[in-house]
C-alpha atoms as a PDB file:
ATOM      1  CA  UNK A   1     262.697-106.451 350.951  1.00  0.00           C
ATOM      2  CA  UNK A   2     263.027-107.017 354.403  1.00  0.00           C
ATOM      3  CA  UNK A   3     265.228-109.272 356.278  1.00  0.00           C
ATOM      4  CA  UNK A   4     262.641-111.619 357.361  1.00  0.00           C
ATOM      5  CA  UNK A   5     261.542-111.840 354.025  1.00  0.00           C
ATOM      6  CA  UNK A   6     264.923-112.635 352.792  1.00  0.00           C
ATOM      7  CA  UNK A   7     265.361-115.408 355.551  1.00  0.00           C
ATOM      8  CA  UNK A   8     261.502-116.588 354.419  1.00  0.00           C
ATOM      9  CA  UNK A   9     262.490-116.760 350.242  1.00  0.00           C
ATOM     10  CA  UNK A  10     266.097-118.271 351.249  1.00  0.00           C
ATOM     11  CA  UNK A  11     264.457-121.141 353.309  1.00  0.00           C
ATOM     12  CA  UNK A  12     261.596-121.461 350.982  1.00  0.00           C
ATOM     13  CA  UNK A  13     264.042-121.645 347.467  1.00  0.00           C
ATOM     14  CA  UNK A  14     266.851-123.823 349.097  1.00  0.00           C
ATOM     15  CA  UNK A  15     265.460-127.044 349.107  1.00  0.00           C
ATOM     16  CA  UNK A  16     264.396-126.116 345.354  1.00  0.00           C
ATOM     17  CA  UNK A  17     267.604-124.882 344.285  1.00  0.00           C
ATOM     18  CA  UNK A  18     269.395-128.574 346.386  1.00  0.00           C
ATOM     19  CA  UNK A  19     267.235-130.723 344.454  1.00  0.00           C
ATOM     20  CA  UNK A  20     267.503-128.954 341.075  1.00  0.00           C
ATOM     21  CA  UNK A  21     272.049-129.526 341.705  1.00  0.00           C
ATOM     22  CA  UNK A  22     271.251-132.577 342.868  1.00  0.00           C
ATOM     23  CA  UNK A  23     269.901-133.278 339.507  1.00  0.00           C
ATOM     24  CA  UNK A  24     272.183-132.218 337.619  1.00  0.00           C
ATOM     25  CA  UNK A  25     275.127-134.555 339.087  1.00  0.00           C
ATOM     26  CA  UNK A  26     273.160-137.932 338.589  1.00  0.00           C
ATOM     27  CA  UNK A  27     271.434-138.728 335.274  1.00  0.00           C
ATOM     28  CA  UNK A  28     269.524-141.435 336.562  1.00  0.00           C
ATOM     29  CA  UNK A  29     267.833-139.451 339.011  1.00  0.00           C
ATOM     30  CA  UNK A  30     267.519-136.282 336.978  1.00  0.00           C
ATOM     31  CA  UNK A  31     263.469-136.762 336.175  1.00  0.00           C
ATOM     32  CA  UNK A  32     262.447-137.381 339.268  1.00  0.00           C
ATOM     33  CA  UNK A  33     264.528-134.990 341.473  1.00  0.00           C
ATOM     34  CA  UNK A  34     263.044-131.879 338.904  1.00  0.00           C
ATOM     35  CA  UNK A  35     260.020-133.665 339.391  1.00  0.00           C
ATOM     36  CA  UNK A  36     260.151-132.912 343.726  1.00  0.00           C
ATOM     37  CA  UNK A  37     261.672-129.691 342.715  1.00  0.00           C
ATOM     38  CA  UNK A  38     258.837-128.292 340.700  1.00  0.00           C
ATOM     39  CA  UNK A  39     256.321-130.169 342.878  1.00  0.00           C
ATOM     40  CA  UNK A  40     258.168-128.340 346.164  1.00  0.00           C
ATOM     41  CA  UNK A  41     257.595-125.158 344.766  1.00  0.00           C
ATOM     42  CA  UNK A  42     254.086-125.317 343.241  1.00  0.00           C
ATOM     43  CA  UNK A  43     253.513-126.004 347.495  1.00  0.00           C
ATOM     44  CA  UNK A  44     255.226-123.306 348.481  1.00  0.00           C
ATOM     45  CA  UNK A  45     254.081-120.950 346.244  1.00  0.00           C
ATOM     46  CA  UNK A  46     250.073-122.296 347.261  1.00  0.00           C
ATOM     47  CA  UNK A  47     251.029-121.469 350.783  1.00  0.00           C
ATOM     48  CA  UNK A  48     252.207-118.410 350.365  1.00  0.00           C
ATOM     49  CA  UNK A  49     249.310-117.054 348.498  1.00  0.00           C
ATOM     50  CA  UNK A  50     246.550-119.013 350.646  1.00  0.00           C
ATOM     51  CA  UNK A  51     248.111-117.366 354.081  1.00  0.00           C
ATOM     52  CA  UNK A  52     248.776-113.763 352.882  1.00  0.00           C
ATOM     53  CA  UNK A  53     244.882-113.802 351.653  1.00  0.00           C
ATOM     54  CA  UNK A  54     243.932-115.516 355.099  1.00  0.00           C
ATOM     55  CA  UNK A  55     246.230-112.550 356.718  1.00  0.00           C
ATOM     56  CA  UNK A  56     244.105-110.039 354.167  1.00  0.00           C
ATOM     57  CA  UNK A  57     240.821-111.742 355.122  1.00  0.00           C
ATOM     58  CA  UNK A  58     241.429-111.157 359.071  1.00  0.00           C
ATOM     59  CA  UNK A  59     242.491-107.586 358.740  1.00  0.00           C
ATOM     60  CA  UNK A  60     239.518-106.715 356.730  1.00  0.00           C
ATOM     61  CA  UNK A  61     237.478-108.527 358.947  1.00  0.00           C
ATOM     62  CA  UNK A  62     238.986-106.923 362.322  1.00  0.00           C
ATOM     63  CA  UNK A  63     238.158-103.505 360.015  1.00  0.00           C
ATOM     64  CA  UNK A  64     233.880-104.631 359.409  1.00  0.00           C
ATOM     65  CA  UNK A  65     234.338-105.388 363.420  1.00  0.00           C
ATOM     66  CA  UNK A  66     235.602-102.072 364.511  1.00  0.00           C
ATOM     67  CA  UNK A  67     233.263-100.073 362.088  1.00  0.00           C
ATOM     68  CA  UNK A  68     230.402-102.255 364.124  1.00  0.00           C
ATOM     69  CA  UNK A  69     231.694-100.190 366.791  1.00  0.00           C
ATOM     70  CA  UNK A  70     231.560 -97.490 366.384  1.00  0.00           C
ATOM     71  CA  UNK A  71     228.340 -97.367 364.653  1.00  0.00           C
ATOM     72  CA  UNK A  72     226.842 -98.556 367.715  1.00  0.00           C
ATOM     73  CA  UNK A  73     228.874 -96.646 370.166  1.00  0.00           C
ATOM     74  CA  UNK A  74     228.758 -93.187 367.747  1.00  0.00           C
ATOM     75  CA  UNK A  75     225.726 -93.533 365.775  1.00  0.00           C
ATOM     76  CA  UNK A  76     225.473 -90.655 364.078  1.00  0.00           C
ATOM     77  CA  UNK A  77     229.145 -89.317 363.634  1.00  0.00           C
ATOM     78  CA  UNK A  78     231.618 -89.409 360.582  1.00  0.00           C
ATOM     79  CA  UNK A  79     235.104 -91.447 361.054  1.00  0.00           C
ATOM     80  CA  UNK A  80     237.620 -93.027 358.795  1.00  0.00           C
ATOM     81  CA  UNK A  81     239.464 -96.208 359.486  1.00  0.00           C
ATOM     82  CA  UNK A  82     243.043 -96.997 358.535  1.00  0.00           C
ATOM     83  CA  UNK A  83     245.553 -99.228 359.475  1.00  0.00           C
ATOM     84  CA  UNK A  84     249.713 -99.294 359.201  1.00  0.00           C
ATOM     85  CA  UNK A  85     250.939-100.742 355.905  1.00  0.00           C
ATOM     86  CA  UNK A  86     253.148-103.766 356.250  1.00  0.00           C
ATOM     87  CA  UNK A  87     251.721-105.355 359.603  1.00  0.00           C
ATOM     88  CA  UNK A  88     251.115-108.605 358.985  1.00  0.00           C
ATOM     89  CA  UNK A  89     251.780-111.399 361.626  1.00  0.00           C
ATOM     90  CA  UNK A  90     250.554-108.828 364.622  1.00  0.00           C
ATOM     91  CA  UNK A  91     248.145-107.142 362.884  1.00  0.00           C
ATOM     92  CA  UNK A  92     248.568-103.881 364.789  1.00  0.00           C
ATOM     93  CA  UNK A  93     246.078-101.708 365.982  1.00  0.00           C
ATOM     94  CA  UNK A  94     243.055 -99.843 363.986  1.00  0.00           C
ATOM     95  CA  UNK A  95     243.305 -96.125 363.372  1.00  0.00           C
ATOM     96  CA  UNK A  96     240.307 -94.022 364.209  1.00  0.00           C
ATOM     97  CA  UNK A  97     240.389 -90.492 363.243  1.00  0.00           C
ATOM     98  CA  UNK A  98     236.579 -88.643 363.856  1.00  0.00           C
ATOM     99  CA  UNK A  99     235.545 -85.853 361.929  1.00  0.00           C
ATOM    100  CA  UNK A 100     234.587 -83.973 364.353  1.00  0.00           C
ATOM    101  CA  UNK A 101     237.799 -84.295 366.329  1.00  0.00           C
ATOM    102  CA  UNK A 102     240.577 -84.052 363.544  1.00  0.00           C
ATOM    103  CA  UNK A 103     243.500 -83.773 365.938  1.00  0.00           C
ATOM    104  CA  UNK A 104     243.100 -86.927 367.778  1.00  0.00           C
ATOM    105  CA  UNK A 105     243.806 -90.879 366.518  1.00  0.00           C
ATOM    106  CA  UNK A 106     242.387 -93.597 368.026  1.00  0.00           C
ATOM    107  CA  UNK A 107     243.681 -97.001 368.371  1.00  0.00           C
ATOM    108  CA  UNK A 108     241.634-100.003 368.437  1.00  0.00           C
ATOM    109  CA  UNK A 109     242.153-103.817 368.554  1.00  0.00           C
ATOM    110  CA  UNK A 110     239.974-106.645 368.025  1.00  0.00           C
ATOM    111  CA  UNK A 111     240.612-109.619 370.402  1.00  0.00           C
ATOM    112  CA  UNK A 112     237.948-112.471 370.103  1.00  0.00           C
ATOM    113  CA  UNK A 113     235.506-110.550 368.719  1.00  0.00           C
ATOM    114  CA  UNK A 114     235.313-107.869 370.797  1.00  0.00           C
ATOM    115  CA  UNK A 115     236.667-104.210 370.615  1.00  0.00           C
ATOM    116  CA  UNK A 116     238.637-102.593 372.642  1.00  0.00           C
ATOM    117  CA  UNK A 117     240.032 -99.017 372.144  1.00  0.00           C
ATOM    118  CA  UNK A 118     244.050 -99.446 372.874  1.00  0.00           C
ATOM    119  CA  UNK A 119     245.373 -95.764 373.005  1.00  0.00           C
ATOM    120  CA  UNK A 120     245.069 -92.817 371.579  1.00  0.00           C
ATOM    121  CA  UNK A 121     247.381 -90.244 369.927  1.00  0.00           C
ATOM    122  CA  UNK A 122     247.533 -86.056 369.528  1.00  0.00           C
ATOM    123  CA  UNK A 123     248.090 -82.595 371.182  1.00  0.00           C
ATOM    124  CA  UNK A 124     244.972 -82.532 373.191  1.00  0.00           C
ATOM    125  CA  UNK A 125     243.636 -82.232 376.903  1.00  0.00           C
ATOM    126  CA  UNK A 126     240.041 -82.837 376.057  1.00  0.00           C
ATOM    127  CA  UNK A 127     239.204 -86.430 374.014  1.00  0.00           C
ATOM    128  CA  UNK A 128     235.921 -86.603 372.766  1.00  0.00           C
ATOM    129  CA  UNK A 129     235.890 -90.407 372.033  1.00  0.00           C
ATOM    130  CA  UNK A 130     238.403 -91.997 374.675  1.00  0.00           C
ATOM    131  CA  UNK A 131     236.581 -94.865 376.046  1.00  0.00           C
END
């Protein structure tokens, strides 16, 4: 886990964990402040799950863009598309790597609907697809 993960699940269960202490100190209360707890983290856990699958929604939409692309700019030609594992908040660029041109990996980024190739990567003088 990484640390801003830990930061994200400490923030996220301490209120939880207050209220469920807090319970356990005053009778009267008791009901109700397990009540907020369990209510607290039914929310949380909702809006964790609704904004990783809007985070999963705009990187597979930023991948239908790019593939646009290049079927208009390189109709015709083979490519696969890939993308870094564990980017989330900055999505990081689109990988490009053509068949035709194995050695080289092209980075692209979607910004307002529109694509824009953002570097490139490999041992090579000649690029076939820099833009």
């Amino acid at each position: 886990m990484s640390s801003l993960a830990a930061v994200t699940v400490l923030i996220a269960l301490s209120p939880v964990v207050l209220l469920f202490i807090l319970s356990m100190f005053t009778k009267q209360w008791r009901f109700l402040l397990l009540s907020a707890a369990l209510v607290l983290s039914t929310v949380e856990t909702i809006y964790f799950i609704a904004r990783h699958d809007l985070e999963k929604e705009e990187v597979l939409e930023n991948l239908d863009t790019v593939e646009r692309h290049l079927r208009e700019t390189y109709p015709g030609e083979q490519w696969v598309t890939r993308r870094r594992e564990g980017v989330f908040h900055n999505h990081g660029p689109i990988q490009v790597i053509f068949m035709n041109e194995l050695d080289a990996v092209y980075e692209y980024r979607v910004t307002d609907n529109s694509v824009e190739q953002s570097g490139y990567s490999g041992d090579k003088t000649d690029w076939k697809h820099k833009e």
